[in-house]
PDB file of N, CA and C in Angstrom:
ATOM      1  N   UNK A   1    -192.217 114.409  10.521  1.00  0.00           N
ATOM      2  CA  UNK A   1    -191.642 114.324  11.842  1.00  0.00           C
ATOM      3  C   UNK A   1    -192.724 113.982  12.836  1.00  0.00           C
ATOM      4  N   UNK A   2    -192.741 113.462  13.798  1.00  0.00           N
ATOM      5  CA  UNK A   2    -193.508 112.901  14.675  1.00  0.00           C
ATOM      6  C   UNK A   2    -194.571 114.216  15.536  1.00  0.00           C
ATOM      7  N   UNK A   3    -193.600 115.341  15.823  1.00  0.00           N
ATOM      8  CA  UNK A   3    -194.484 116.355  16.360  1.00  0.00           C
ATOM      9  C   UNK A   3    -195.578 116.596  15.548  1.00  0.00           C
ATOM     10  N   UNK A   4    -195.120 116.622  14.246  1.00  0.00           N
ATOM     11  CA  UNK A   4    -196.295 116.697  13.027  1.00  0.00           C
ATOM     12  C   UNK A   4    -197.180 115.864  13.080  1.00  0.00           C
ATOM     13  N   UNK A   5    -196.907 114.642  13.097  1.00  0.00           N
ATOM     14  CA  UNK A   5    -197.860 113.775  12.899  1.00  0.00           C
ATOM     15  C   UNK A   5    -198.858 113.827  14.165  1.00  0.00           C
ATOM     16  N   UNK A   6    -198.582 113.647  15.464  1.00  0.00           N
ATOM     17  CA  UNK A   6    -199.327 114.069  16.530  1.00  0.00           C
ATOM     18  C   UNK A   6    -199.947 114.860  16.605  1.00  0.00           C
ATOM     19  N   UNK A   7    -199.719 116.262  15.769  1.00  0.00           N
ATOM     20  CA  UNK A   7    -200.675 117.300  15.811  1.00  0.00           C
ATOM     21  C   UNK A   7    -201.620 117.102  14.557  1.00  0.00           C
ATOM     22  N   UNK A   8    -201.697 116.061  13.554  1.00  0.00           N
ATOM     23  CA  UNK A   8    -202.390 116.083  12.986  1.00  0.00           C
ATOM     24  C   UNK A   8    -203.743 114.623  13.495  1.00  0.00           C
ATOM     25  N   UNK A   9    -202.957 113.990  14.265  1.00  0.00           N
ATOM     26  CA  UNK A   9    -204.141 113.212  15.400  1.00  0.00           C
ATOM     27  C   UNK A   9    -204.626 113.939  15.974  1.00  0.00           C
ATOM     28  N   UNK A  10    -204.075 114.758  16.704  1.00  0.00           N
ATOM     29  CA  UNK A  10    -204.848 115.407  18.258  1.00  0.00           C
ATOM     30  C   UNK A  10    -206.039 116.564  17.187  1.00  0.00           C
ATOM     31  N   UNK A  11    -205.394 116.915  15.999  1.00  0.00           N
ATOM     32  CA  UNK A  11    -206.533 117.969  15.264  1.00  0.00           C
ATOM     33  C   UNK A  11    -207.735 116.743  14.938  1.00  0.00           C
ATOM     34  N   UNK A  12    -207.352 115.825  14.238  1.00  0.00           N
ATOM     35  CA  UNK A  12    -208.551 115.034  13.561  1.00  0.00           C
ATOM     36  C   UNK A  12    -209.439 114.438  15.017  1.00  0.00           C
ATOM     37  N   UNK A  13    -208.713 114.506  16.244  1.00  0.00           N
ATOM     38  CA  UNK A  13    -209.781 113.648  17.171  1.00  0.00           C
ATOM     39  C   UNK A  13    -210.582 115.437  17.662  1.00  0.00           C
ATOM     40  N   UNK A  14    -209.520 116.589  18.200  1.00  0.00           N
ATOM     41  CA  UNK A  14    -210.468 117.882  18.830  1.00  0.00           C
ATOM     42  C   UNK A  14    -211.660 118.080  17.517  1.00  0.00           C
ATOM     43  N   UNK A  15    -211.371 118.008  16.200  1.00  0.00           N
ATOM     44  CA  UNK A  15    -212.137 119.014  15.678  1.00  0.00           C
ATOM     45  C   UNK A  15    -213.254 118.272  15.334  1.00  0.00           C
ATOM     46  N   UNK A  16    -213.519 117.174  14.817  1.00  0.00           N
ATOM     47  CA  UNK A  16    -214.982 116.138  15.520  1.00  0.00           C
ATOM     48  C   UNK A  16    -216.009 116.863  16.687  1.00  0.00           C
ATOM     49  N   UNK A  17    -214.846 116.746  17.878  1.00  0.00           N
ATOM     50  CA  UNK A  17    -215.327 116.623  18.963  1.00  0.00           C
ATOM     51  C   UNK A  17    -215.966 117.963  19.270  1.00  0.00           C
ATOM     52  N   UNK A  18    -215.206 118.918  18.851  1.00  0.00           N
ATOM     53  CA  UNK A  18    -215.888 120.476  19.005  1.00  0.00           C
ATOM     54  C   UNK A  18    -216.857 120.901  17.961  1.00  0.00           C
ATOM     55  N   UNK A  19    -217.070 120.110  17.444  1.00  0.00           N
ATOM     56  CA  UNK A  19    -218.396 120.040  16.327  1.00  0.00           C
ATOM     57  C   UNK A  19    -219.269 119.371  17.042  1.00  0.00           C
ATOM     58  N   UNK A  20    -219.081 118.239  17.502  1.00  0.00           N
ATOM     59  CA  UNK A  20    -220.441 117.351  18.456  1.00  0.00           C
ATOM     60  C   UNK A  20    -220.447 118.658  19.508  1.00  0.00           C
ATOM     61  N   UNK A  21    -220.058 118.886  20.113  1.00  0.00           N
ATOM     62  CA  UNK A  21    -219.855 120.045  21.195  1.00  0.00           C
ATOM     63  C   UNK A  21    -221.105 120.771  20.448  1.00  0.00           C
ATOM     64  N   UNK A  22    -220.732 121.697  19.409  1.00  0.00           N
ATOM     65  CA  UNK A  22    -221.116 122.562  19.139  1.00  0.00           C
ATOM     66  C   UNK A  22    -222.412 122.117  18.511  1.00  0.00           C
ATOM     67  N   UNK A  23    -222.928 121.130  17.983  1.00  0.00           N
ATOM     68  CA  UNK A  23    -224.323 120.795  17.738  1.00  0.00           C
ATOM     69  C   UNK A  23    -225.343 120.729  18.914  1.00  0.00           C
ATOM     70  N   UNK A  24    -224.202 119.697  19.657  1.00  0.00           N
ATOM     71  CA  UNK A  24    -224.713 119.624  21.128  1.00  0.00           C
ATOM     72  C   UNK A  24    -225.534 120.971  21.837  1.00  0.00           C
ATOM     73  N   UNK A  25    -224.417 121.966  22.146  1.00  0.00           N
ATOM     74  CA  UNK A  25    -225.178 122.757  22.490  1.00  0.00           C
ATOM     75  C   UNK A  25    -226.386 123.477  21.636  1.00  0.00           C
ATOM     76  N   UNK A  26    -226.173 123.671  20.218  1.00  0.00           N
ATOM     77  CA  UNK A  26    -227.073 124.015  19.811  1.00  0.00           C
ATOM     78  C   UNK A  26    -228.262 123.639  19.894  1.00  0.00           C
ATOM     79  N   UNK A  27    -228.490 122.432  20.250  1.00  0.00           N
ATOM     80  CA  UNK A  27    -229.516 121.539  20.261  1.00  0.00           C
ATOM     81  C   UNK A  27    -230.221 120.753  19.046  1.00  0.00           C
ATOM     82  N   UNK A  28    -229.122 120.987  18.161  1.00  0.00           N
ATOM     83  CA  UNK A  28    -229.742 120.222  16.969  1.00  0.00           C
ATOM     84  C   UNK A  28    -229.427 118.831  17.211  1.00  0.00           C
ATOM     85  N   UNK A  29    -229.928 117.465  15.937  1.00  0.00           N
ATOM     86  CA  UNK A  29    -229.659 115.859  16.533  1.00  0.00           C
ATOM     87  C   UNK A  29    -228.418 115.952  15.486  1.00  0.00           C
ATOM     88  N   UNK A  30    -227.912 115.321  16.114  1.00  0.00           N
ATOM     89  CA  UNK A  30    -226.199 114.509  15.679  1.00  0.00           C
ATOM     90  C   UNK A  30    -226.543 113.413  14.989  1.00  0.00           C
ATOM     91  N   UNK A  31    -226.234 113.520  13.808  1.00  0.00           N
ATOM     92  CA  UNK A  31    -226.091 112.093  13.263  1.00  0.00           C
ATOM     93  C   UNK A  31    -224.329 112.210  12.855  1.00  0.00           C
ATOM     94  N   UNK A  32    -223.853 111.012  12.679  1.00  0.00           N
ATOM     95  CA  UNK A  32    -222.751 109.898  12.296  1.00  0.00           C
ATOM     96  C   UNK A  32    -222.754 109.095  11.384  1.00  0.00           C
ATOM     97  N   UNK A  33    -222.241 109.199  10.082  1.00  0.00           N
ATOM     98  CA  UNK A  33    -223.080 108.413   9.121  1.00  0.00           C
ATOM     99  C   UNK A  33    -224.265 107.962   9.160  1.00  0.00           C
ATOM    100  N   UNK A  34    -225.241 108.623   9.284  1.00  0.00           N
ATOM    101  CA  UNK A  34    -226.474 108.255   9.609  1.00  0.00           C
ATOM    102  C   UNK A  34    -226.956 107.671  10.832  1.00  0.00           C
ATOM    103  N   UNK A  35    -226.193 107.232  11.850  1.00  0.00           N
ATOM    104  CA  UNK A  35    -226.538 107.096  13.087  1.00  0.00           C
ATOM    105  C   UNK A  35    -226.842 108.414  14.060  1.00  0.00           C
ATOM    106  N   UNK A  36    -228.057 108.641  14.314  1.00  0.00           N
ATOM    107  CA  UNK A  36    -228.179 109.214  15.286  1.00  0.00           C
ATOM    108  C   UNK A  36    -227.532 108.625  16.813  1.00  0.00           C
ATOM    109  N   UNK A  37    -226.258 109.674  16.878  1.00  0.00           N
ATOM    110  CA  UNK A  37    -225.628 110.088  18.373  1.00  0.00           C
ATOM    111  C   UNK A  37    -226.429 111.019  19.382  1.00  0.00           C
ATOM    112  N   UNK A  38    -226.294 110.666  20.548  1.00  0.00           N
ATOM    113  CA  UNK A  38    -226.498 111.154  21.612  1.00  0.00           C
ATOM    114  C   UNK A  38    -225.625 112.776  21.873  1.00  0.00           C
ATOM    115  N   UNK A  39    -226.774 113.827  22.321  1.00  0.00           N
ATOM    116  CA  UNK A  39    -225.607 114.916  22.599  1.00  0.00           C
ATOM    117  C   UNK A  39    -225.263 115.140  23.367  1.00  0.00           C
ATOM    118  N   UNK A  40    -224.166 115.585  23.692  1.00  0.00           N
ATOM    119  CA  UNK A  40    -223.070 115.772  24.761  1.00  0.00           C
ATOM    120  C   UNK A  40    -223.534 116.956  25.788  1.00  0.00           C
ATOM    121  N   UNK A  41    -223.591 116.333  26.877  1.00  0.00           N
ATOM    122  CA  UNK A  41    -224.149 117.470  28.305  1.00  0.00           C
ATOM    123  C   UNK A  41    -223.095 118.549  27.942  1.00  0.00           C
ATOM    124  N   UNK A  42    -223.457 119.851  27.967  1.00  0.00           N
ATOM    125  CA  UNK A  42    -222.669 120.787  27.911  1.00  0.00           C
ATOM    126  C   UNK A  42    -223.452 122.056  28.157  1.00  0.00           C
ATOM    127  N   UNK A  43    -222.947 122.822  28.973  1.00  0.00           N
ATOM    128  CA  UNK A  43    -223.995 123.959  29.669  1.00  0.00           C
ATOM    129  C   UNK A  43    -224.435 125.072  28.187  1.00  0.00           C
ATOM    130  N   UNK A  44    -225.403 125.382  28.059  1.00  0.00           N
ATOM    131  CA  UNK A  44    -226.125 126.125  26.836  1.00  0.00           C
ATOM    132  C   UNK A  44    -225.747 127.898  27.637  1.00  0.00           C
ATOM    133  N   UNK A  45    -226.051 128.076  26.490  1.00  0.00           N
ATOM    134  CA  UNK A  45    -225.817 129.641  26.696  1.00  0.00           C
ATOM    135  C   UNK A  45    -225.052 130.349  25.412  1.00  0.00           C
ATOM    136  N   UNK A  46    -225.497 131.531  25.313  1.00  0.00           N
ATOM    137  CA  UNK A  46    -224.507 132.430  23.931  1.00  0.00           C
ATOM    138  C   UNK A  46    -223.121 131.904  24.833  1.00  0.00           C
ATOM    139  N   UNK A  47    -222.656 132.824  25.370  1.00  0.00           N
ATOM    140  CA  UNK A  47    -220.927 132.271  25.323  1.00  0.00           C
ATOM    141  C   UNK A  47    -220.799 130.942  25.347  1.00  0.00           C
ATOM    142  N   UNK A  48    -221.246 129.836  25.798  1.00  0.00           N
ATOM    143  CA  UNK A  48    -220.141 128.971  25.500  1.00  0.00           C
ATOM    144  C   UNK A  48    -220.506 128.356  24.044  1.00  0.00           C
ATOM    145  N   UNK A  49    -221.706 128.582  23.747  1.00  0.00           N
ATOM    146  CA  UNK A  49    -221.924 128.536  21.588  1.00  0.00           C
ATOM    147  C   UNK A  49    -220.824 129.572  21.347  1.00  0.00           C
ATOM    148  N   UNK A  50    -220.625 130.314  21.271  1.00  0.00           N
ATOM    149  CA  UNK A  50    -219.516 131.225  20.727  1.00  0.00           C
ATOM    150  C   UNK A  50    -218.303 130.933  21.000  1.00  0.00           C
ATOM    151  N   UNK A  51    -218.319 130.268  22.267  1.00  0.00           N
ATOM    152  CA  UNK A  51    -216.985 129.855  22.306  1.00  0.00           C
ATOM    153  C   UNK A  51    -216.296 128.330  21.614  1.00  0.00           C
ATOM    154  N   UNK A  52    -217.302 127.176  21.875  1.00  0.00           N
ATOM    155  CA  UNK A  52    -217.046 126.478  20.842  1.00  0.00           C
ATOM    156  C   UNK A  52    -216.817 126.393  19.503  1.00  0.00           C
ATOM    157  N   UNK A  53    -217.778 127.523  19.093  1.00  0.00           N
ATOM    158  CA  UNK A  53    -218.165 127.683  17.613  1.00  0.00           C
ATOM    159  C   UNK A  53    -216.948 128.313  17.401  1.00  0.00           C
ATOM    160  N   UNK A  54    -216.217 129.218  18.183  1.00  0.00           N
ATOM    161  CA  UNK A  54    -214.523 129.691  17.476  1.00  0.00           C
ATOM    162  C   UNK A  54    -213.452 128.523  17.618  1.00  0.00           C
ATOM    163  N   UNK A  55    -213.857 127.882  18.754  1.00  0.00           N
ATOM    164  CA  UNK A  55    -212.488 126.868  19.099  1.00  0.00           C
ATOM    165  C   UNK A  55    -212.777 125.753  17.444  1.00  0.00           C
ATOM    166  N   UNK A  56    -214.090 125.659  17.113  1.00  0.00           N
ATOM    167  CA  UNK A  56    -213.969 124.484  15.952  1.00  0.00           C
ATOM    168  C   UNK A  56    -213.377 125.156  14.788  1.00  0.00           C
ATOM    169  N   UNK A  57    -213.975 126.772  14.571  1.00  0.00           N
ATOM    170  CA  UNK A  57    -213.155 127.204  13.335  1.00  0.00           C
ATOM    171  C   UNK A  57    -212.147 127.426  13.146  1.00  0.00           C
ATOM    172  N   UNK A  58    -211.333 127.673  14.847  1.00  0.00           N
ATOM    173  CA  UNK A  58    -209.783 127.913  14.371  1.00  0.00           C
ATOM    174  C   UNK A  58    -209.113 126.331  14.204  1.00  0.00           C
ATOM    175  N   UNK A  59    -209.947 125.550  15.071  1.00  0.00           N
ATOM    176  CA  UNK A  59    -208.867 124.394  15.227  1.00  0.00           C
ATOM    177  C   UNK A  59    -209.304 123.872  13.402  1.00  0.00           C
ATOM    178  N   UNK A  60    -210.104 123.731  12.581  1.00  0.00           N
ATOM    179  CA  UNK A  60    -210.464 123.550  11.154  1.00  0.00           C
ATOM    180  C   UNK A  60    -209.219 124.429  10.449  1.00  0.00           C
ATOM    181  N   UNK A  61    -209.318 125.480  10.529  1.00  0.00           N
ATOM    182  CA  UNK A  61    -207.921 126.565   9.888  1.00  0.00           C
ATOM    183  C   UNK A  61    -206.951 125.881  10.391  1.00  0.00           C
ATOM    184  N   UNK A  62    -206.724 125.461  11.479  1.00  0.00           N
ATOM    185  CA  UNK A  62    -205.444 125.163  11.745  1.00  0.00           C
ATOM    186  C   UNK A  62    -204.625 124.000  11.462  1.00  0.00           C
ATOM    187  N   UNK A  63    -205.821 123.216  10.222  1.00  0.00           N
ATOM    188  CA  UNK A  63    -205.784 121.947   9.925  1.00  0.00           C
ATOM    189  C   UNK A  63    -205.469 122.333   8.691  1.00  0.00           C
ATOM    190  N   UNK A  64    -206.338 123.324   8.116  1.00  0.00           N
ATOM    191  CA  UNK A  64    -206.239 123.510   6.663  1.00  0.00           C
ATOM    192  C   UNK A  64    -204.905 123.867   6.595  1.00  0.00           C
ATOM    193  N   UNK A  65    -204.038 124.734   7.365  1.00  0.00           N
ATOM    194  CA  UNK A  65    -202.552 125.365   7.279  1.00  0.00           C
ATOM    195  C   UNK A  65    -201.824 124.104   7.232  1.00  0.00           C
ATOM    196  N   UNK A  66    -201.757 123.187   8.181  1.00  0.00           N
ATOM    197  CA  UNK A  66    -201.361 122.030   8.151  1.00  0.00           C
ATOM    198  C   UNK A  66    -201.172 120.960   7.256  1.00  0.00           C
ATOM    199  N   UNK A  67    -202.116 120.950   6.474  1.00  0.00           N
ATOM    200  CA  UNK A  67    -202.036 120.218   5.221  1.00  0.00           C
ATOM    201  C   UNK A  67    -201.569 120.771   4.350  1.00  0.00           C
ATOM    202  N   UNK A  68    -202.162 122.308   4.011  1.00  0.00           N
ATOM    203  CA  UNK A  68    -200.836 122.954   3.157  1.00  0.00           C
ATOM    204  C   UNK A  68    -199.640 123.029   2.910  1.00  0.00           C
ATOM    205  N   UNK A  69    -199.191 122.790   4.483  1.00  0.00           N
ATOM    206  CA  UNK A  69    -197.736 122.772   4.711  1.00  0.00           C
ATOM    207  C   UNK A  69    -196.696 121.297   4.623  1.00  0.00           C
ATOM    208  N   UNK A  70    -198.340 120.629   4.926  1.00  0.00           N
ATOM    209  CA  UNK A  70    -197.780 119.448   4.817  1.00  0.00           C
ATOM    210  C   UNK A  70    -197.510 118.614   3.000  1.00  0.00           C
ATOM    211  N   UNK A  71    -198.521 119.222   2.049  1.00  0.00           N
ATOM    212  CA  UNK A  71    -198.397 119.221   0.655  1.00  0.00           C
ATOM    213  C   UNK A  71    -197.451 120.222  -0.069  1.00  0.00           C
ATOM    214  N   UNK A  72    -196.874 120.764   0.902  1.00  0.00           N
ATOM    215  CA  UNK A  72    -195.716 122.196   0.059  1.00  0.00           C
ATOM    216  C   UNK A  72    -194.355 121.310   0.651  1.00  0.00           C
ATOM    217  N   UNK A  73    -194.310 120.615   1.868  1.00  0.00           N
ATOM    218  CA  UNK A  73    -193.011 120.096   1.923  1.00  0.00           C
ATOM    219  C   UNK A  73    -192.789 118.699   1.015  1.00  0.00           C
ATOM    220  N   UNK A  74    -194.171 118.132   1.040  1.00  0.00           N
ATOM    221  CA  UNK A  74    -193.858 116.503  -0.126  1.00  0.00           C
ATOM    222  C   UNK A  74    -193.520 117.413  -1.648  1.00  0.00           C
ATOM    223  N   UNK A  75    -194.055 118.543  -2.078  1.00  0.00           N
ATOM    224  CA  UNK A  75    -193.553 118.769  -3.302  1.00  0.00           C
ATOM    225  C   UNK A  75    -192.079 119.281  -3.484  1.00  0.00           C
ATOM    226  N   UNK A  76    -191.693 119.692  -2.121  1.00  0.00           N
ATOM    227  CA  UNK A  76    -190.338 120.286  -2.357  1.00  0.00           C
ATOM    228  C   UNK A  76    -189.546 119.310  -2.082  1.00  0.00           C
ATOM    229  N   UNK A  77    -189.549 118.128  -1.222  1.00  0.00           N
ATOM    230  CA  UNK A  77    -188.612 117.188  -1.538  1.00  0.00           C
ATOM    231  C   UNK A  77    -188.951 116.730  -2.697  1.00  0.00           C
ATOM    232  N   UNK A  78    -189.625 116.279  -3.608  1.00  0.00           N
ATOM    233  CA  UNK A  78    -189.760 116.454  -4.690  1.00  0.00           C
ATOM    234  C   UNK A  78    -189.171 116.680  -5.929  1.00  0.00           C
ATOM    235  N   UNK A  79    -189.319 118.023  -5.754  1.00  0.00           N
ATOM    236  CA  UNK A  79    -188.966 119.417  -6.955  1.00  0.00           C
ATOM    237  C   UNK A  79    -187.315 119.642  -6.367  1.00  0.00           C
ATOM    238  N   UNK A  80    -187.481 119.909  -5.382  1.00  0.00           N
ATOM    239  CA  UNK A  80    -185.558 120.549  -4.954  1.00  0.00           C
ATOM    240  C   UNK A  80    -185.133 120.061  -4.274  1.00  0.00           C
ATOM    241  N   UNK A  81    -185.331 119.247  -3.259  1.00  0.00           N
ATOM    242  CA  UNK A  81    -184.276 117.657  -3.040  1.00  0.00           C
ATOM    243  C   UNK A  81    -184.096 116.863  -3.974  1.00  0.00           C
ATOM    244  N   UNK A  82    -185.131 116.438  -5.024  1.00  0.00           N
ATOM    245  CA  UNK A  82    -184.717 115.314  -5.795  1.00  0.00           C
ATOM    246  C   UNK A  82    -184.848 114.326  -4.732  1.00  0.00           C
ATOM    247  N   UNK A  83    -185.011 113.863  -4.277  1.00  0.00           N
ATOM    248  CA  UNK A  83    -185.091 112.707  -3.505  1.00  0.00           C
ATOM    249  C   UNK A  83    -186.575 111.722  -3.847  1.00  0.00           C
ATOM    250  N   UNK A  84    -186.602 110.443  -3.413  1.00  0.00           N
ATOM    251  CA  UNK A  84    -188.180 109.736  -3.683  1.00  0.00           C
ATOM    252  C   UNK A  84    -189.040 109.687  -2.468  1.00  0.00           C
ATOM    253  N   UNK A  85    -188.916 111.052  -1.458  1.00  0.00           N
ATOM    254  CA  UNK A  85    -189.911 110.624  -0.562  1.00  0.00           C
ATOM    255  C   UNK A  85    -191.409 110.648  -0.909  1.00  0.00           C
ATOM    256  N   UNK A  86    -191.531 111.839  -1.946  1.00  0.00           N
ATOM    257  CA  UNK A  86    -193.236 111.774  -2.856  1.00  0.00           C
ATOM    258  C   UNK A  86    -193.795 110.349  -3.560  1.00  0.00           C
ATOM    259  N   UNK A  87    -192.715 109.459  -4.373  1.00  0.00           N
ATOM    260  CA  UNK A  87    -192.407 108.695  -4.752  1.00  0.00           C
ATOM    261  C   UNK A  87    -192.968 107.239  -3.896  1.00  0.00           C
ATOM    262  N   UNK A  88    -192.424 107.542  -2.806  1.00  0.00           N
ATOM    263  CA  UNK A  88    -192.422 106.190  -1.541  1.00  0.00           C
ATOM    264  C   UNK A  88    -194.008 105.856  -1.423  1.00  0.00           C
ATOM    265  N   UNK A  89    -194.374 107.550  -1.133  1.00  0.00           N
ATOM    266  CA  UNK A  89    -195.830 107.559  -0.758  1.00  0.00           C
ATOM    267  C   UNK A  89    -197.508 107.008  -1.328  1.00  0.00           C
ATOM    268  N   UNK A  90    -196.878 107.237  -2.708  1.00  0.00           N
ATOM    269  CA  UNK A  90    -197.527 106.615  -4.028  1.00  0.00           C
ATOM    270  C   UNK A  90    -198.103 105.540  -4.259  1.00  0.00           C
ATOM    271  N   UNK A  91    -199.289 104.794  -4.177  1.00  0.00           N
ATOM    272  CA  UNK A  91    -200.015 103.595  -4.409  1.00  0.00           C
ATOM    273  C   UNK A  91    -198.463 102.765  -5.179  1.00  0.00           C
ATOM    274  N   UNK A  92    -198.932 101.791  -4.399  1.00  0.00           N
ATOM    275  CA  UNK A  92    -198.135 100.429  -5.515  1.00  0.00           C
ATOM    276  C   UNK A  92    -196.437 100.782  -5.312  1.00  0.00           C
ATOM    277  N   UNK A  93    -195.725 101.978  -4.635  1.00  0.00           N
ATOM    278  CA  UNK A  93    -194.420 102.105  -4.882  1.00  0.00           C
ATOM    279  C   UNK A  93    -193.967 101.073  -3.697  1.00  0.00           C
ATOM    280  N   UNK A  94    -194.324  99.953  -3.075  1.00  0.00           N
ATOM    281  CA  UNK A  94    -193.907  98.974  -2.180  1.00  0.00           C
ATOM    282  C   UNK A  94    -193.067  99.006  -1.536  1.00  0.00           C
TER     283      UNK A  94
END
């Protein structure tokens, strides 16, 4: 469904970003496949490291639930619809 799918963009673009965040402040260098990135101005201090550093682990969990849920519904149309939406998805099913 589309709400789904949007929340699995808006997770793959925040949780990047709260990782650069969170290097950022740490002050370690960012690389990008091997490109060293530039780090992101962001005020230093314990709280806002702590606070990034939770916003990346929940928004990561909240990805991992997501895919779970999202691999428990392709098996159940599957297994107890019977239907070919697992099928569709499949290399080469055209």
């Amino acid at each position: 469904d589309a709400s789904g799918a949007s929340a699995f963009v808006w997770l793959l673009i925040a949780l990047p970003l709260a990782g650069w965040l969170l290097t950022s402040v740490e002050g370690d260098p960012v690389s990008f496949f091997g490109f060293g990135v530039p780090a992101l101005p962001v005020p230093g201090g314990e709280a806002s490291e702590d606070l990034i550093e939770e916003t990346h682990e929940v928004l990561g969990n909240v990805l991992l639930v997501l895919a779970g849920i999202h691999v428990l519904a392709g098996l159940k149309h599957h297994y107890i619809d019977r239907d070919d939406v697992l099928r569709r998805m499949m290399p080469g099913s055209g």
